[in-house]
C-alpha atoms as a PDB file:
ATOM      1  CA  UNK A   1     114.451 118.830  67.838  1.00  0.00           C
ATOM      2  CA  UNK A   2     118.254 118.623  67.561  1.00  0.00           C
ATOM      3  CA  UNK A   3     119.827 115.034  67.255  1.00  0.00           C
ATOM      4  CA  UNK A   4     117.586 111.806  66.945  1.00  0.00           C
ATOM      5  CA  UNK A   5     119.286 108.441  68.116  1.00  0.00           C
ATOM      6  CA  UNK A   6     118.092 105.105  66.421  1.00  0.00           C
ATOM      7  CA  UNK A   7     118.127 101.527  68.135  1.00  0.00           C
ATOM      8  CA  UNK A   8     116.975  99.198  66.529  1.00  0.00           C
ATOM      9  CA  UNK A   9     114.490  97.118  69.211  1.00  0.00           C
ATOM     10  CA  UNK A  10     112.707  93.551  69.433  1.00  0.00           C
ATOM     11  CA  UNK A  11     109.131  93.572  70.278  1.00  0.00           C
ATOM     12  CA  UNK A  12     106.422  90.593  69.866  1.00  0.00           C
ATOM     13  CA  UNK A  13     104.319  90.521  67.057  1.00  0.00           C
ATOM     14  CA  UNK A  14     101.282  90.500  69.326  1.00  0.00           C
ATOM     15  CA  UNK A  15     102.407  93.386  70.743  1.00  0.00           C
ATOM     16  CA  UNK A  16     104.195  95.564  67.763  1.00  0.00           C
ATOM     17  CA  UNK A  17     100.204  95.088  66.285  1.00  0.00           C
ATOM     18  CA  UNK A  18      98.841  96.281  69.073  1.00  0.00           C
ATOM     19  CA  UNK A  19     101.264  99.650  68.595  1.00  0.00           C
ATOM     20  CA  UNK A  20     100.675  99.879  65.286  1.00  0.00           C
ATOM     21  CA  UNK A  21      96.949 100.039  66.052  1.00  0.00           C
ATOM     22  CA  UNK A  22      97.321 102.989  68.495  1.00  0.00           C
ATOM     23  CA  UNK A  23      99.464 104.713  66.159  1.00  0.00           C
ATOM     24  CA  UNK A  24      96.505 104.212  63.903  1.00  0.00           C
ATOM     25  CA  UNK A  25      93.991 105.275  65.889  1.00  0.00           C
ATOM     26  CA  UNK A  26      96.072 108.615  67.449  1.00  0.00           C
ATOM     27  CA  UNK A  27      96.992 109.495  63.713  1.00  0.00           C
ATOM     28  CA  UNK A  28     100.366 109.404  65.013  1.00  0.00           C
ATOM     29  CA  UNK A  29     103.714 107.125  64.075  1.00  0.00           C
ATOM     30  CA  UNK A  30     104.845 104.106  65.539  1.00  0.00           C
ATOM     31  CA  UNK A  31     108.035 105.944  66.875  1.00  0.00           C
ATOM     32  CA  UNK A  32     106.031 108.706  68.175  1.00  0.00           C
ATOM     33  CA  UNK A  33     103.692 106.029  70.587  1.00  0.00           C
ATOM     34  CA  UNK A  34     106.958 104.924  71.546  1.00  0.00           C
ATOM     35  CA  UNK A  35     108.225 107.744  72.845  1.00  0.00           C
ATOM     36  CA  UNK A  36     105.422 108.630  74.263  1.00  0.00           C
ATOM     37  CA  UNK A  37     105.179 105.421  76.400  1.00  0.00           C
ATOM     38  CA  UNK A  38     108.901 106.103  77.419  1.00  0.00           C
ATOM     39  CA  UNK A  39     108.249 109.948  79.319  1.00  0.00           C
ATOM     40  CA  UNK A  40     104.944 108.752  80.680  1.00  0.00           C
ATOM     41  CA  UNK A  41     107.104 105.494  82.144  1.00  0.00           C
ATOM     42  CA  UNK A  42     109.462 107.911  83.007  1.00  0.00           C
ATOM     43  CA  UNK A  43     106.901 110.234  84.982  1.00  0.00           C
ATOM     44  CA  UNK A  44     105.671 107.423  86.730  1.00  0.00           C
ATOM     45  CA  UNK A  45     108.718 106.351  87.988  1.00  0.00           C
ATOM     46  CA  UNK A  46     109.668 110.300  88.975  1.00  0.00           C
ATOM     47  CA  UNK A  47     105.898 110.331  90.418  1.00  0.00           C
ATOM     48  CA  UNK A  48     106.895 106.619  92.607  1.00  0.00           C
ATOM     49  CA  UNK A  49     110.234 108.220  93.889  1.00  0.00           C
ATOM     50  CA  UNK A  50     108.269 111.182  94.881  1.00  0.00           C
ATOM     51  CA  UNK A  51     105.773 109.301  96.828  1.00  0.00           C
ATOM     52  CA  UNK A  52     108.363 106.930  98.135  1.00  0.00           C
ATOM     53  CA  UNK A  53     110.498 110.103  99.412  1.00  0.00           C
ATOM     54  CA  UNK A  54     107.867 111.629 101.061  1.00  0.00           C
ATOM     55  CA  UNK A  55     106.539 108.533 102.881  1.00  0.00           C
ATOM     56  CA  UNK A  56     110.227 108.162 104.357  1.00  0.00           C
ATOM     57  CA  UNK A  57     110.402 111.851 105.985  1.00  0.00           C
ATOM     58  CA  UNK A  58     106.606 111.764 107.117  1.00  0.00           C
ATOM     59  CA  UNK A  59     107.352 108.716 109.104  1.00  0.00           C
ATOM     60  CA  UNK A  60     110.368 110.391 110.066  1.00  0.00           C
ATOM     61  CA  UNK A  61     108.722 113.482 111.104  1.00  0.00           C
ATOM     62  CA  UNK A  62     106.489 111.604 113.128  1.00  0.00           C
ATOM     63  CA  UNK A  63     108.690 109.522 114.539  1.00  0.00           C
ATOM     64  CA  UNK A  64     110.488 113.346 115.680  1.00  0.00           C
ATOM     65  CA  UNK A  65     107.095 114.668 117.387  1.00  0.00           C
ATOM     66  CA  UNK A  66     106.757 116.887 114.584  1.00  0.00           C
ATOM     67  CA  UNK A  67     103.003 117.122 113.054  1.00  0.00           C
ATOM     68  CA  UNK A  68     102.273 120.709 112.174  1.00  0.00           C
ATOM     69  CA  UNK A  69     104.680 123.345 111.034  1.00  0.00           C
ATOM     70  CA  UNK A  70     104.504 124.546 114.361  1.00  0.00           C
ATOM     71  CA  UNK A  71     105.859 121.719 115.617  1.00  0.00           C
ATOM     72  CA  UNK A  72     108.507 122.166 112.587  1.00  0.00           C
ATOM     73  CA  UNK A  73     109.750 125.738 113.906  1.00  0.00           C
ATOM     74  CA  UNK A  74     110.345 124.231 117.286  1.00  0.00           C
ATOM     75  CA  UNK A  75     112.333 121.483 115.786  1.00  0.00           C
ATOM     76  CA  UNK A  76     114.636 123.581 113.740  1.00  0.00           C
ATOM     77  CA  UNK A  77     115.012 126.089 116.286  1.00  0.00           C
ATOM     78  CA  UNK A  78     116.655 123.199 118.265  1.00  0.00           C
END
């Protein structure tokens, strides 16, 4: 797993029950829900960038005439 790095964090009560329950329920540790919660945050903000990204150069290629990949070849063969 190579090298772990601790940090010591401050979470509400209401809420630091709440992941103690989970880890209770998924048979898995506190730390473990953590990090879970971090690369599924992290996926979602990939997954938003994506989205974001692609909404740009759509709008872009429509703006450009270009709306099949026919319309793409034309445009690079410019």
């Amino acid at each position: 797993m190579g090298t772990v790095g601790k940090k010591m964090i401050s979470i509400s009560p209401d809420l630091y029950k709440e992941l103690e329950e989970i880890a209770k329920e998924e048979g898995k540790s506190v730390s473990a829900v953590i990090q879970e919660a971090l690369r599924i945050a992290k996926r979602e903000r990939l997954k938003s960038k994506f989205l974001d990204n692609q909404q740009y150069w759509t709008k872009k290629a429509i703006e450009n005439g270009i709306l099949t990949e026919r319309d793409l070849q034309k445009y690079l063969a410019k």
